[in-house]
C-alpha atoms as a PDB file:
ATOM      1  CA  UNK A   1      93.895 103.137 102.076  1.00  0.00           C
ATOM      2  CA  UNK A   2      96.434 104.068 104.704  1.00  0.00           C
ATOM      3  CA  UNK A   3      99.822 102.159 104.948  1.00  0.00           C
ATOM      4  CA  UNK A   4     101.033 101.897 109.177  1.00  0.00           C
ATOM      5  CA  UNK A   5     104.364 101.438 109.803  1.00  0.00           C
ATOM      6  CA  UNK A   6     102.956  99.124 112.614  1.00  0.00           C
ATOM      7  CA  UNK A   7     101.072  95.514 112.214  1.00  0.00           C
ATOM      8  CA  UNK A   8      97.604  95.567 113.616  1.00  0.00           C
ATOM      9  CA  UNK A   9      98.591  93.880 115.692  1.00  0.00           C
ATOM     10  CA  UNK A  10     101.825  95.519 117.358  1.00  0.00           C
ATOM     11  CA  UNK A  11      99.709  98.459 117.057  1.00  0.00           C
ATOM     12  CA  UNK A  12      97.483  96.934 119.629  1.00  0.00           C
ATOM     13  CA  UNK A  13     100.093  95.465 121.767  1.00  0.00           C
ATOM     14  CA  UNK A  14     101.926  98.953 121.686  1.00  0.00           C
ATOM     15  CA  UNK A  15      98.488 100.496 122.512  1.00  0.00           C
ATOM     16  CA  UNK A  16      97.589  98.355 125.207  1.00  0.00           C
ATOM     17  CA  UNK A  17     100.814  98.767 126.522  1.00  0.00           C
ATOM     18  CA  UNK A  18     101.157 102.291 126.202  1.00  0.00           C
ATOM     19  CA  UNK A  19      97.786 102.340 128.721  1.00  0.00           C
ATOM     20  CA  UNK A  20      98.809 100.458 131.186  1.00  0.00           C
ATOM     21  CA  UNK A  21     102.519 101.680 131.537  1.00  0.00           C
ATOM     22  CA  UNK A  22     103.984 101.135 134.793  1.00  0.00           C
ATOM     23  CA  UNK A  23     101.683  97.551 135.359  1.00  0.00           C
ATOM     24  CA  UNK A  24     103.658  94.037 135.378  1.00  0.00           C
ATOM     25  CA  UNK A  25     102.286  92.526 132.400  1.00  0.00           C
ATOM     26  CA  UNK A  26     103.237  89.216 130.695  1.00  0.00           C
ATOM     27  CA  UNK A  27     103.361  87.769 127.274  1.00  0.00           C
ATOM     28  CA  UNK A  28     100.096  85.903 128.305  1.00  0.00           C
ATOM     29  CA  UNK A  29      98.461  89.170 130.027  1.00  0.00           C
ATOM     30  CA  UNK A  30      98.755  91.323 126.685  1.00  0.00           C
ATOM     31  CA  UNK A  31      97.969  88.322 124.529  1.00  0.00           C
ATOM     32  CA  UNK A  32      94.375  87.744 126.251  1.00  0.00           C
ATOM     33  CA  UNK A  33      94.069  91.662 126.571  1.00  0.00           C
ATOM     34  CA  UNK A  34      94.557  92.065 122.851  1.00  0.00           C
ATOM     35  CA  UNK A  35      92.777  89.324 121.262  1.00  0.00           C
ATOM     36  CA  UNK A  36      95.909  88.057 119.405  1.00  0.00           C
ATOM     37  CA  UNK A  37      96.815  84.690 119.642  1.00  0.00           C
ATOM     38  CA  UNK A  38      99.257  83.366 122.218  1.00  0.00           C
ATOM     39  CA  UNK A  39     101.581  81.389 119.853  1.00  0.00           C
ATOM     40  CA  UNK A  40     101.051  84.705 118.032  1.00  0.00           C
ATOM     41  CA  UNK A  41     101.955  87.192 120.567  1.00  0.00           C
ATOM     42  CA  UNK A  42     105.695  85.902 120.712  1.00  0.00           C
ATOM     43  CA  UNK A  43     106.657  87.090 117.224  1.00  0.00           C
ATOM     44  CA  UNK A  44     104.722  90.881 117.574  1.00  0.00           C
ATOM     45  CA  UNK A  45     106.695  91.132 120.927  1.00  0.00           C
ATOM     46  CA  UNK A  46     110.046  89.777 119.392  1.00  0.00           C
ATOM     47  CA  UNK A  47     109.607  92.295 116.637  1.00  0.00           C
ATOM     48  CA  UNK A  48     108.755  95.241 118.766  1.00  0.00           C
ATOM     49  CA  UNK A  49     111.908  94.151 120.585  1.00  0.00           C
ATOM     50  CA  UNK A  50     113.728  94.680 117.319  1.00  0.00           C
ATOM     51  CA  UNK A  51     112.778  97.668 117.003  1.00  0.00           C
ATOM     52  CA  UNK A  52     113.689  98.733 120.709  1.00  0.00           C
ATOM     53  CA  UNK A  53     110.295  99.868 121.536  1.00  0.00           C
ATOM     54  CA  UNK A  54     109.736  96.890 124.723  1.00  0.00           C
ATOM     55  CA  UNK A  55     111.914  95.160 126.253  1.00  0.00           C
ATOM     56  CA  UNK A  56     111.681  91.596 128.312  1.00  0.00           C
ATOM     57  CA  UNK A  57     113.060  91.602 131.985  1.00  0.00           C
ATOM     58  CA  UNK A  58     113.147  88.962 134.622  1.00  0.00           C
ATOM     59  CA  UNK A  59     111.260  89.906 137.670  1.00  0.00           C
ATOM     60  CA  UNK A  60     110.755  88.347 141.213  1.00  0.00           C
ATOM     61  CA  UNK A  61     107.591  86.830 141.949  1.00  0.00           C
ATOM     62  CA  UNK A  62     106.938  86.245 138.098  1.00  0.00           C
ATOM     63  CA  UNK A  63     107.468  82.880 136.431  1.00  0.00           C
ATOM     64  CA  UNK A  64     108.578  84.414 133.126  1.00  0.00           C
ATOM     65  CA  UNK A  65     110.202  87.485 131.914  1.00  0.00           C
ATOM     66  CA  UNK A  66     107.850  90.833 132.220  1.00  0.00           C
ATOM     67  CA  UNK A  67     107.317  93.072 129.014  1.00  0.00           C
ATOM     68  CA  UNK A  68     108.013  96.839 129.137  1.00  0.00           C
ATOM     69  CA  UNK A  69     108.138  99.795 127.039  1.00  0.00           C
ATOM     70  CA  UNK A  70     111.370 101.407 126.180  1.00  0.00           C
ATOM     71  CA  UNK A  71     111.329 105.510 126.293  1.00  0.00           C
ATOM     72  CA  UNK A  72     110.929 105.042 122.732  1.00  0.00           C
ATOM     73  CA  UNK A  73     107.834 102.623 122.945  1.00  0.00           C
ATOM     74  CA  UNK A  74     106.336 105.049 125.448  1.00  0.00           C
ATOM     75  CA  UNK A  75     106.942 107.825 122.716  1.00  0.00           C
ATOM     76  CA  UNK A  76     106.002 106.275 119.448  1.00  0.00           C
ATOM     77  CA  UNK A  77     102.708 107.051 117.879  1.00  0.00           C
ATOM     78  CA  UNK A  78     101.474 103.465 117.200  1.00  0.00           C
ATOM     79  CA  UNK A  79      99.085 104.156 114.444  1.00  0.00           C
ATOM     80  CA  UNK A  80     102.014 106.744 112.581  1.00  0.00           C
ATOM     81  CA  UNK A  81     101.290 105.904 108.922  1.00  0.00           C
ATOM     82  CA  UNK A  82     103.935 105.288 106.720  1.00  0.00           C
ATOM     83  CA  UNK A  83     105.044 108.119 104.467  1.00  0.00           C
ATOM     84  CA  UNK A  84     103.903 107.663 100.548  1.00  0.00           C
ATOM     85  CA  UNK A  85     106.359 106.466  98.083  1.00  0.00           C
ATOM     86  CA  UNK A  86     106.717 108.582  95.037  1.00  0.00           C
END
């Protein structure tokens, strides 16, 4: 069975996101969009932060911070699998 480098779940998120680049989308928006959980969705967005693929951004008009992809989120494969250990 294949090993991702990704969660399921950021793999969905980045997927999702990767879709609808360029739309104002909140924590809440990609949480209902991708099934996952909303006290879920903080800790696959904080750890997709760590890894400098999104990044969180106040914008006017919004009540909380909007989520976008980094060049490098836009870039990555989401479903790259991890390379086999010998």
């Amino acid at each position: 069975m294949a090993q991702y480098v990704y969660s399921e779940k950021a793999q969905a998120v980045l997927s999702f996101m990767q879709a609808n680049n360029g739309t104002d989308l909140m924590a809440n928006d990609i949480a209902k969009a991708t099934g996952i959980e909303t006290k879920s969705i903080t800790g696959v967005l904080n750890g997709l932060q760590s890894k400098e693929l999104i990044r969180r951004e106040e914008k006017e008009g919004y009540p909380k911070k909007v989520v976008v992809l980094t060049e490098k989120g836009m870039n990555v494969d989401p479903h790259e699998e991890k390379p086999e250990e010998e």
